[in-house]
N, C-alpha and C. Protein backbone atom coordinates (compact mmCIF):
# COMPACT_ATOMS: atom_id res chain seq x y z
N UNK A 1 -34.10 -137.72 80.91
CA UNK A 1 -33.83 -136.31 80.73
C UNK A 1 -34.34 -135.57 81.96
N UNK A 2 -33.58 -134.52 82.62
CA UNK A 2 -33.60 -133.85 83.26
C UNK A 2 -34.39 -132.37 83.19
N UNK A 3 -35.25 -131.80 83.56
CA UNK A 3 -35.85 -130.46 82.99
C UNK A 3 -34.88 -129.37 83.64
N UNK A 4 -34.89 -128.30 83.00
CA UNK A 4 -33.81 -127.49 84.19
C UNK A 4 -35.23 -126.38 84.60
N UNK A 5 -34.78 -125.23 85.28
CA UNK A 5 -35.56 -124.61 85.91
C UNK A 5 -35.13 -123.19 85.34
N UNK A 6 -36.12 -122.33 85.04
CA UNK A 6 -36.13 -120.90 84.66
C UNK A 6 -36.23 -120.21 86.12
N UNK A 7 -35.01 -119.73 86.61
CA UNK A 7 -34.90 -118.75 87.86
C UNK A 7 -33.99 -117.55 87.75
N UNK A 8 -34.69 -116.66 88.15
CA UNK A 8 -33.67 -114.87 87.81
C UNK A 8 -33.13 -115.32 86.92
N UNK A 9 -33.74 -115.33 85.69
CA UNK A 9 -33.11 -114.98 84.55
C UNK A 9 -32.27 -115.84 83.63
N UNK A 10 -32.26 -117.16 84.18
CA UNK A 10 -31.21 -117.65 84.07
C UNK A 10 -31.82 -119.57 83.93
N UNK A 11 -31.44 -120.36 83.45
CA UNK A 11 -31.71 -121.87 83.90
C UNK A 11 -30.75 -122.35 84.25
N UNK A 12 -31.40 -123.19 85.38
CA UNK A 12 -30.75 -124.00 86.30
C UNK A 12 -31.12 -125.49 86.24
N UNK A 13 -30.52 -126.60 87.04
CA UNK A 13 -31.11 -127.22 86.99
C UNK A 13 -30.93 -127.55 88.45
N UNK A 14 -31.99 -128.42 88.79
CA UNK A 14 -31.88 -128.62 90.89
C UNK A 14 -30.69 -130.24 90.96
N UNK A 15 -30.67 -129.91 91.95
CA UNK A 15 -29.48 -130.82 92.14
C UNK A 15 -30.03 -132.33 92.77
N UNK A 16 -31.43 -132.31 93.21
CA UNK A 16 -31.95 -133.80 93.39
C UNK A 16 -32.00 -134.51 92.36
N UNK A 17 -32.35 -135.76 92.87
CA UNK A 17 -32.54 -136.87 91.31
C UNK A 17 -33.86 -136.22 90.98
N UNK A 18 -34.78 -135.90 91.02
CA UNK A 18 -35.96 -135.14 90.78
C UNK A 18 -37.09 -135.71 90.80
N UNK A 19 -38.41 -135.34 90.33
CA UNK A 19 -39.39 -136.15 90.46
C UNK A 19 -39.42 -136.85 88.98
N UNK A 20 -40.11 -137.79 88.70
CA UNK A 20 -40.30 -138.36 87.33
C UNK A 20 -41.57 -138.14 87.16
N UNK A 21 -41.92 -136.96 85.54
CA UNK A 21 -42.92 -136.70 84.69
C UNK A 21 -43.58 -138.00 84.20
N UNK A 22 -45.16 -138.02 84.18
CA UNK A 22 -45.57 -139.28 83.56
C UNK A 22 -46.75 -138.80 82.52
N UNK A 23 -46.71 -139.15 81.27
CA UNK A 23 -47.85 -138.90 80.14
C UNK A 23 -49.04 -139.57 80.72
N UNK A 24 -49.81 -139.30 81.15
CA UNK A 24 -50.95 -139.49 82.16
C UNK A 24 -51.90 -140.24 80.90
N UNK A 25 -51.67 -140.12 79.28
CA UNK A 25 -52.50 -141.14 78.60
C UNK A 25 -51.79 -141.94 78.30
N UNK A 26 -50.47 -141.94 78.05
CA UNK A 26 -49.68 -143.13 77.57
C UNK A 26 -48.94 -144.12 78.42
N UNK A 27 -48.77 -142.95 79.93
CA UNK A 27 -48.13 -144.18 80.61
C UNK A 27 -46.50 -143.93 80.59
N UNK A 28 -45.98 -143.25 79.32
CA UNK A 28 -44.29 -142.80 79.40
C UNK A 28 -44.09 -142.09 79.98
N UNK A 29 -42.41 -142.35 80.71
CA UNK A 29 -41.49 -141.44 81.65
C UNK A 29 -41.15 -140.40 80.69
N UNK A 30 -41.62 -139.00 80.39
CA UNK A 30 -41.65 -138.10 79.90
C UNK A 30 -40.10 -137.40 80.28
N UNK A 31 -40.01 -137.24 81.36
CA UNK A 31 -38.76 -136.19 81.92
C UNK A 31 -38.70 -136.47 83.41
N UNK A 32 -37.54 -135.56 84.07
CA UNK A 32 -37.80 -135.62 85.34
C UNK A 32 -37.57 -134.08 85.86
N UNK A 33 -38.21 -133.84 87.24
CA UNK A 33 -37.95 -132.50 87.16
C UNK A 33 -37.34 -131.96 88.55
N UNK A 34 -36.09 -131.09 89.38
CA UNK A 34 -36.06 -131.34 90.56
C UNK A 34 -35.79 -129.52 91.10
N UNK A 35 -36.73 -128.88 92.19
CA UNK A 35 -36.03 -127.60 92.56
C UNK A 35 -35.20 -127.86 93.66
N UNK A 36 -34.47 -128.84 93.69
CA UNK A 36 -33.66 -129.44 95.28
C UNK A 36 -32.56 -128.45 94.67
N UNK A 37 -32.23 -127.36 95.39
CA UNK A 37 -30.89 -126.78 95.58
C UNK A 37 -30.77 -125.09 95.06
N UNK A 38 -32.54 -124.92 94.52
CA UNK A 38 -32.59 -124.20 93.49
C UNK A 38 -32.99 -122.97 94.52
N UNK A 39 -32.35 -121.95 94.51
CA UNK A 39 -32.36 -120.42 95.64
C UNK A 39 -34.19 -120.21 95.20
N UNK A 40 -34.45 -120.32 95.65
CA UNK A 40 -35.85 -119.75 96.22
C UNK A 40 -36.35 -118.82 96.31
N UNK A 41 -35.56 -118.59 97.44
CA UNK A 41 -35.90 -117.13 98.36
C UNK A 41 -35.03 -115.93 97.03
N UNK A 42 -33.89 -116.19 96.20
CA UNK A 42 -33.36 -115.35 95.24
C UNK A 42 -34.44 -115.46 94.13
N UNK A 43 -34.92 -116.32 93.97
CA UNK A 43 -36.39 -116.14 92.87
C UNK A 43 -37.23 -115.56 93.36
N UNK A 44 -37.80 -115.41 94.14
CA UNK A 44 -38.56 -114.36 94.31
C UNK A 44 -38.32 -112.86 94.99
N UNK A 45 -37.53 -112.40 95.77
CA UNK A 45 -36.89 -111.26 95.35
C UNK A 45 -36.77 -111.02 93.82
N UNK A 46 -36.02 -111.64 93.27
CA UNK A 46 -35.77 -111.36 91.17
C UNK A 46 -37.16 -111.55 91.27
N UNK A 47 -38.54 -111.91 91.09
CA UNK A 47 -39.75 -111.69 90.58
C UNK A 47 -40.31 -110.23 91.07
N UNK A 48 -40.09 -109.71 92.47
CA UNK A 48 -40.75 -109.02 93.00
C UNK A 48 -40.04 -107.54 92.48
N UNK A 49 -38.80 -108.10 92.14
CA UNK A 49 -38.33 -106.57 91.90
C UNK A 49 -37.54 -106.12 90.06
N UNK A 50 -37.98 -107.34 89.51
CA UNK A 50 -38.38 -107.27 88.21
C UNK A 50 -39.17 -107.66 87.72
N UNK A 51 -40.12 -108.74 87.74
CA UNK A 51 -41.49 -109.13 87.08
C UNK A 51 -42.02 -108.45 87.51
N UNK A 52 -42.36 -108.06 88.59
CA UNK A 52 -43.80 -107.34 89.28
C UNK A 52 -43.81 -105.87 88.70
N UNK A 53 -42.69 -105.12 89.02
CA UNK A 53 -42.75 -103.06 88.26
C UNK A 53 -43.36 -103.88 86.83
N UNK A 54 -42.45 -104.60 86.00
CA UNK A 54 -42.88 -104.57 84.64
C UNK A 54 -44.63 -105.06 84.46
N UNK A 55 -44.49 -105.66 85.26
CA UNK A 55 -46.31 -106.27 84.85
C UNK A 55 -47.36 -105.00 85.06
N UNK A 56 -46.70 -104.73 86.18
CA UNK A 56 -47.52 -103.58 86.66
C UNK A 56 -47.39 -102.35 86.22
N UNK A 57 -46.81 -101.94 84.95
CA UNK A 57 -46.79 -101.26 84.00
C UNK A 57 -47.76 -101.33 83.23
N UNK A 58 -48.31 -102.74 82.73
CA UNK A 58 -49.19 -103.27 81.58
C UNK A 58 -50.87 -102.87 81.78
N UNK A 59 -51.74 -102.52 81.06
CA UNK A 59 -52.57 -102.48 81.27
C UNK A 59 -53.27 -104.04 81.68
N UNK A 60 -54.54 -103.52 82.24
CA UNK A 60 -55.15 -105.09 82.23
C UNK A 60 -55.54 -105.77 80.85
N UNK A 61 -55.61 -104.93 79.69
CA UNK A 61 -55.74 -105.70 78.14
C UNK A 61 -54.40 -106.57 78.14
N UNK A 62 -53.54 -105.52 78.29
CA UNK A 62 -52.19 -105.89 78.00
C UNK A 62 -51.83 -107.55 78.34
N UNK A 63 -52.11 -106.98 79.56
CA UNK A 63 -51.39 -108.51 80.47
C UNK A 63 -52.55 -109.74 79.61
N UNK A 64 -53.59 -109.59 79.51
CA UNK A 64 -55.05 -110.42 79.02
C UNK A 64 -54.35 -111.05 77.69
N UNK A 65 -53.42 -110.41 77.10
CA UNK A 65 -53.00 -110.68 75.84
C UNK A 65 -51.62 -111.22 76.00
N UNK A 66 -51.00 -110.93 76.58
CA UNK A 66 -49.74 -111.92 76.67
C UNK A 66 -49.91 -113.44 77.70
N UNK A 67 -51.31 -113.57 78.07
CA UNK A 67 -52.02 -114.40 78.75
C UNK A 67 -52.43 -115.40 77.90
N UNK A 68 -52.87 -114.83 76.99
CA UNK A 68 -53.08 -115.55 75.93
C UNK A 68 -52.36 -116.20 74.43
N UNK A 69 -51.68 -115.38 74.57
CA UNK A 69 -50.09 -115.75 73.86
C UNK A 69 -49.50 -116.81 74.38
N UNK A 70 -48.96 -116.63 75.37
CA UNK A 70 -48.73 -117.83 76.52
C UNK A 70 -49.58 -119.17 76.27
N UNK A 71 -51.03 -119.35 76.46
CA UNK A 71 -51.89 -120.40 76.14
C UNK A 71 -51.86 -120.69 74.99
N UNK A 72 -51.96 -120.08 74.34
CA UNK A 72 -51.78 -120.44 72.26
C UNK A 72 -50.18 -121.53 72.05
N UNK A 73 -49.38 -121.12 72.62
CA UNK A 73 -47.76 -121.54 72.46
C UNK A 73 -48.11 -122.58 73.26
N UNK A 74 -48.38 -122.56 74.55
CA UNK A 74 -48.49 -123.74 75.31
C UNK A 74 -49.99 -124.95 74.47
N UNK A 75 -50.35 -124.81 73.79
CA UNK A 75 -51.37 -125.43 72.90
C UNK A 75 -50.69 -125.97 72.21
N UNK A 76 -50.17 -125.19 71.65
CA UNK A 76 -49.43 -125.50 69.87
C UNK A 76 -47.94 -126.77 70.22
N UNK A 77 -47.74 -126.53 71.51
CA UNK A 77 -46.45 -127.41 71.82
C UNK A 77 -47.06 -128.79 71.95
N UNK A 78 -48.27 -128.75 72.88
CA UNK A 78 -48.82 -129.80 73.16
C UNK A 78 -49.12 -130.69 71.95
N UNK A 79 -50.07 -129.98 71.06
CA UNK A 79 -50.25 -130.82 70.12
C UNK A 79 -49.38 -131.23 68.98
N UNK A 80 -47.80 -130.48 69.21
CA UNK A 80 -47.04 -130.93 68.05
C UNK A 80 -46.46 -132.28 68.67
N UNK A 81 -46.34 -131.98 70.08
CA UNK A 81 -45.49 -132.94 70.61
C UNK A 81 -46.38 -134.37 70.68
N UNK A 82 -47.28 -134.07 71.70
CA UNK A 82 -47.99 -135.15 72.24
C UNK A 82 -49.58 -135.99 71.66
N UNK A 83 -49.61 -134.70 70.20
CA UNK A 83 -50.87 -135.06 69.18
C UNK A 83 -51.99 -134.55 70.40
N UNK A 84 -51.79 -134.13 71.31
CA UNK A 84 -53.36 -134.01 71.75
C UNK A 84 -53.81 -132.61 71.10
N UNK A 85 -55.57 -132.81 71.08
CA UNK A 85 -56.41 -132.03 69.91
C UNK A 85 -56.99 -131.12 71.20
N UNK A 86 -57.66 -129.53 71.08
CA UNK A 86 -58.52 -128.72 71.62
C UNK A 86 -59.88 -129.87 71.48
């Protein structure tokens, strides 16, 4: 399996064979992942001139909390997927 890539808005996937993901306790080829082809320089313009006004709208709680939202989801995936415990 191939990962695709979240860029302006949109997923892509890169056009190299990509790198190959490895479960660093088990040893399985997890995925592979590649930005070969993937505009760059158009991702960040699209970050700078839409992520950045919006962030920088947020207070510093604000952002502290969707920071943490973010880590909770990225937790909760881990351990549904891969059983690993906090």
């Amino acid at each position: 399996m191939k990962l695709p890539n979240y860029v302006k808005g949109q997923w892509s996937e890169g056009t190299g064979p990509g790198e190959l993901l490895i479960d660093p306790v088990t040893g399985d080829e997890l995925a592979k992942i590649s930005s070969q082809g993937v505009d760059l320089e158009g991702a960040l313009a699209f970050a700078r001139t839409h992520g950045g006004p919006a962030l920088r709208q947020l207070t510093y709680s604000q952002r502290a909390e969707m920071l943490a939202k973010v880590a909770d989801a990225w937790l909760q995936i881990a351990m549904s997927t891969f059983g690993y415990r906090s």
